[in-house]
N, C-alpha and C. Protein backbone atom coordinates (compact mmCIF):
# COMPACT_ATOMS: atom_id res chain seq x y z
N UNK A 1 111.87 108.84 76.02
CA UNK A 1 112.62 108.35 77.15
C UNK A 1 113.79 109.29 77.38
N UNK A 2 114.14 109.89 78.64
CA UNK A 2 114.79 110.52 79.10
C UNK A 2 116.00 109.92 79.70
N UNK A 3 117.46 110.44 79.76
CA UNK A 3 118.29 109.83 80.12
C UNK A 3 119.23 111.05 81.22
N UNK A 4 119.23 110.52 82.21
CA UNK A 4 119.57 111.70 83.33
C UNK A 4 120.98 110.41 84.29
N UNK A 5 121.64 111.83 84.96
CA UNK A 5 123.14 110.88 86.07
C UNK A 5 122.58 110.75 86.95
N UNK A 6 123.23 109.64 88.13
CA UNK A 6 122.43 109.44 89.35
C UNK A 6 123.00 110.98 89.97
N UNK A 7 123.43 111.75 89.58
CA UNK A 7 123.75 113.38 90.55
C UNK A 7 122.64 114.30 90.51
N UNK A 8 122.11 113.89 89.13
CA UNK A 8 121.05 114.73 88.72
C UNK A 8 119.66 114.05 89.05
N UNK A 9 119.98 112.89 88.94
CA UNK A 9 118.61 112.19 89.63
C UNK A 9 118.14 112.77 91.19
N UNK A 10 119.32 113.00 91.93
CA UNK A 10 119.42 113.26 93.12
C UNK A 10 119.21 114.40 93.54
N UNK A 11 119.69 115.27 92.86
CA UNK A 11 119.66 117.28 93.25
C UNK A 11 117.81 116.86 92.68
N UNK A 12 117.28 116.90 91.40
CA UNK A 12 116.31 117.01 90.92
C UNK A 12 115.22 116.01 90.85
N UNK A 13 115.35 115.48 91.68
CA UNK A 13 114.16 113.90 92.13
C UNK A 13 112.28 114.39 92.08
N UNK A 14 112.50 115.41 92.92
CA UNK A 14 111.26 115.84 92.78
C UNK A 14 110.73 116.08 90.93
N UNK A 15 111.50 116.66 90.77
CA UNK A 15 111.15 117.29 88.93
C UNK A 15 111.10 115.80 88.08
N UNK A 16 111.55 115.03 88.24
CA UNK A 16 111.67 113.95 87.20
C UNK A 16 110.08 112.74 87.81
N UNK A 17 110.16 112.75 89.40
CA UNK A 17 108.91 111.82 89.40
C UNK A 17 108.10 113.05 88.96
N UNK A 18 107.61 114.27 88.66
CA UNK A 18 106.63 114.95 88.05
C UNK A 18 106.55 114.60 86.68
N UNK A 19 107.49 114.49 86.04
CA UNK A 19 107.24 113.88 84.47
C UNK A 19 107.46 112.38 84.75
N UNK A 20 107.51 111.93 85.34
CA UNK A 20 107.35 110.25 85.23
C UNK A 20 105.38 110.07 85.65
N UNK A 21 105.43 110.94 86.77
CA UNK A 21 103.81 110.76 86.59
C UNK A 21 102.89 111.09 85.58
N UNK A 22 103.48 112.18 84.95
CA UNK A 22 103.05 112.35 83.70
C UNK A 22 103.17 111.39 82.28
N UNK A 23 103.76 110.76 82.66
CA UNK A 23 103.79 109.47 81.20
C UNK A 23 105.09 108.91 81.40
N UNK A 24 106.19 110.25 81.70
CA UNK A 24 107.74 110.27 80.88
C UNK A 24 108.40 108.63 81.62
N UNK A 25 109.40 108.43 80.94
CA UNK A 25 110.40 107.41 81.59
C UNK A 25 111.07 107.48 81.59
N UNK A 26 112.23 107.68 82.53
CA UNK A 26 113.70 108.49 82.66
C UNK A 26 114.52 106.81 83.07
N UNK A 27 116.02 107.13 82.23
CA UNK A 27 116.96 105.99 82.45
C UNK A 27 117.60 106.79 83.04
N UNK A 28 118.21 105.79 84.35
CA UNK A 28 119.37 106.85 85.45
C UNK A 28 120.69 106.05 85.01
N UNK A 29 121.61 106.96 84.46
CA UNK A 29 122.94 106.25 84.57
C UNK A 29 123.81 106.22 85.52
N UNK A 30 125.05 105.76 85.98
CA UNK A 30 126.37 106.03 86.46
C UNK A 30 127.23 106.06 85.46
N UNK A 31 128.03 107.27 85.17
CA UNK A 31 128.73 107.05 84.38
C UNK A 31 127.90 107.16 83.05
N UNK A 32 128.33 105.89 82.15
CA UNK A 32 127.53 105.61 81.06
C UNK A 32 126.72 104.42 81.04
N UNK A 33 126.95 103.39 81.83
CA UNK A 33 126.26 102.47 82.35
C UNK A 33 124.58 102.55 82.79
N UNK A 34 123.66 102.33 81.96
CA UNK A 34 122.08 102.42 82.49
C UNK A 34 122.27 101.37 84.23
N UNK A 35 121.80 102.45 85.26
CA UNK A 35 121.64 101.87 86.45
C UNK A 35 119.69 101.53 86.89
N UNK A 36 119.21 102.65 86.53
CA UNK A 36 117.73 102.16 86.95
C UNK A 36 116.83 102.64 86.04
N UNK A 37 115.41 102.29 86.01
CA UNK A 37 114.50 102.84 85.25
C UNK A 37 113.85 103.84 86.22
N UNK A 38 113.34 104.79 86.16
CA UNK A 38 111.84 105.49 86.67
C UNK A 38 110.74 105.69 85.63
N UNK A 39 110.11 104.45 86.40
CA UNK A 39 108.31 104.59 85.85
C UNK A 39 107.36 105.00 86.50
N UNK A 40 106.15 105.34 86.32
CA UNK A 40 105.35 105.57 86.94
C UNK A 40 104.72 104.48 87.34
N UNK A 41 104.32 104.01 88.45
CA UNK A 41 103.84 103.00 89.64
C UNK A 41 102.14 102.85 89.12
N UNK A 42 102.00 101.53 88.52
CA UNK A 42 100.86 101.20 88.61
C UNK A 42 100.14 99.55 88.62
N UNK A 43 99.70 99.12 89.64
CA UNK A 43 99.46 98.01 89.95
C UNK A 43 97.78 97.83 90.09
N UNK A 44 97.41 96.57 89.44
CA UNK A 44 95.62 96.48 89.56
C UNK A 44 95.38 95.61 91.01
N UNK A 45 96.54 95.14 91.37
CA UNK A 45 96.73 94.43 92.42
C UNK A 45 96.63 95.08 93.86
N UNK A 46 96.77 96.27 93.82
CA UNK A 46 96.77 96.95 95.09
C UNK A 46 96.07 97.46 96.20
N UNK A 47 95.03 97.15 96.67
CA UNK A 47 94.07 97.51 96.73
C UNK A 47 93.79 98.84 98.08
N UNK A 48 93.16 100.13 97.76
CA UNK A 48 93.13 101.19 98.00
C UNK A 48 92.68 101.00 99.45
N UNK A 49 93.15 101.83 100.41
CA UNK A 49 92.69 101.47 101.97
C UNK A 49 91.13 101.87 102.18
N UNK A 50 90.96 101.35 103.28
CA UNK A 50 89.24 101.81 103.44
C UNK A 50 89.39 102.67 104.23
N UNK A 51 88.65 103.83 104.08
CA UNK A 51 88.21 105.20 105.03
C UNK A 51 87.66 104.10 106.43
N UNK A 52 88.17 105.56 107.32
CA UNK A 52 87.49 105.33 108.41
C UNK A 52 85.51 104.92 108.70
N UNK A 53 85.60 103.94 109.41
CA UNK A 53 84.44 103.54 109.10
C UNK A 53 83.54 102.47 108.25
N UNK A 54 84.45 102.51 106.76
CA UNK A 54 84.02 102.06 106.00
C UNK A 54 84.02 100.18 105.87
N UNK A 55 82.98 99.90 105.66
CA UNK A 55 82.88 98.27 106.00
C UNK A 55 83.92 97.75 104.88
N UNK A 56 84.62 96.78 105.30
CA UNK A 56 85.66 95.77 104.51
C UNK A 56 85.30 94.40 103.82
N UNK A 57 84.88 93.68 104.88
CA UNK A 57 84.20 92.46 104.52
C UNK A 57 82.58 92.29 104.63
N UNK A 58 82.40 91.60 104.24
CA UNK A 58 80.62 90.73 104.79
C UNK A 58 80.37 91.09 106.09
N UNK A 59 79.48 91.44 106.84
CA UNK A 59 79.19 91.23 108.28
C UNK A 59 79.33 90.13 108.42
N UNK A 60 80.02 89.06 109.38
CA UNK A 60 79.86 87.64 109.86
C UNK A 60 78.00 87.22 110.76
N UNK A 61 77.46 86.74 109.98
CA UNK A 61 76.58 85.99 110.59
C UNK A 61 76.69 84.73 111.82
N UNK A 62 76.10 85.15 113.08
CA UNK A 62 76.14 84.32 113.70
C UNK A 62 74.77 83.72 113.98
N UNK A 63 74.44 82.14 113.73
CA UNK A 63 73.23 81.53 113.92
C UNK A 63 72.53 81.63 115.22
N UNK A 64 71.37 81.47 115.72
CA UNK A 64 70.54 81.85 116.64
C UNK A 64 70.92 80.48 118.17
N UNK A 65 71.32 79.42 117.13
CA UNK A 65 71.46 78.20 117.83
C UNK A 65 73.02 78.35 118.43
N UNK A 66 74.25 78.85 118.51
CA UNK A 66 75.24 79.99 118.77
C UNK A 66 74.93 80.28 120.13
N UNK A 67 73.52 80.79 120.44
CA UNK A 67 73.45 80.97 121.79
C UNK A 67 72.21 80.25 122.56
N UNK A 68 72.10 79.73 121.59
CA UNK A 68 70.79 78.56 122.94
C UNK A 68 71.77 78.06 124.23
N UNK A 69 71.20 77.71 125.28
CA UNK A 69 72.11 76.58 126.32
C UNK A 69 71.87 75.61 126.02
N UNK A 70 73.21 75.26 126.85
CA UNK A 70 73.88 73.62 126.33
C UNK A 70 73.06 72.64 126.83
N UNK A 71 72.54 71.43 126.46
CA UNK A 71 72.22 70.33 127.30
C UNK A 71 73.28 69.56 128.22
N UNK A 72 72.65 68.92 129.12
CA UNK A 72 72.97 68.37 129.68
C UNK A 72 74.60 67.33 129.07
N UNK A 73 74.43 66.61 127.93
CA UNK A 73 75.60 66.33 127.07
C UNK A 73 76.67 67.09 127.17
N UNK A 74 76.11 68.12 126.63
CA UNK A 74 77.38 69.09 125.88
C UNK A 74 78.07 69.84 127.59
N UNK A 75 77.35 69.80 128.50
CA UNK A 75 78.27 70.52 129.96
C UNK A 75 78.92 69.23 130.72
N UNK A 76 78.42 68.23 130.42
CA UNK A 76 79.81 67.23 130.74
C UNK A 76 80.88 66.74 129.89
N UNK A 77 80.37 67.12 128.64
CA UNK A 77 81.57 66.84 127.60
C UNK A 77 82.64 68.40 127.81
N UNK A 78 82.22 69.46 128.36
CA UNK A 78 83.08 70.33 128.60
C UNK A 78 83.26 70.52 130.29
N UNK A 79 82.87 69.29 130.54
CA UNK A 79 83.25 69.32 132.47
C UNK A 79 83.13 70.22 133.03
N UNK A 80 81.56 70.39 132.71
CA UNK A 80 80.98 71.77 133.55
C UNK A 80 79.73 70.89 134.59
């Protein structure tokens, strides 16, 4: 575990998330006070976007009866 100032966190941000992706874990102080951690970001929860194209869900099935016409019932119950 690495211990770096928020000045140096700041000039050198790029260089430290390179070793944080690499394993490392850097404590940022002020002063002498620990202010933040940097870890490397990893969640099972996240789930990766889909390429263009690429199907997401189920196709939705629509039943055949969906498009029969209505009887006589069903066009005065919708005051047609």
């Amino acid at each position: 575990m690495k211990t770096i100032a928020t000045h140096e966190a700041k000039t050198h941000l790029s260089r430290y998330l390179k070793e944080v992706s690499e394993g490392e874990t850097i404590i940022i102080t002020r002063g002498r006070k620990p202010l933040a951690k940097l870890v490397a970001f990893s969640s099972p929860n996240v789930a990766r976007r889909p390429r263009v194209g690429e199907v997401m869900d189920k196709p939705v099935k629509i039943p055949d009866a969906a498009f029969a016409p209505m009887g006589a019932g069903e066009l005065d119950e919708w005051g047609l």
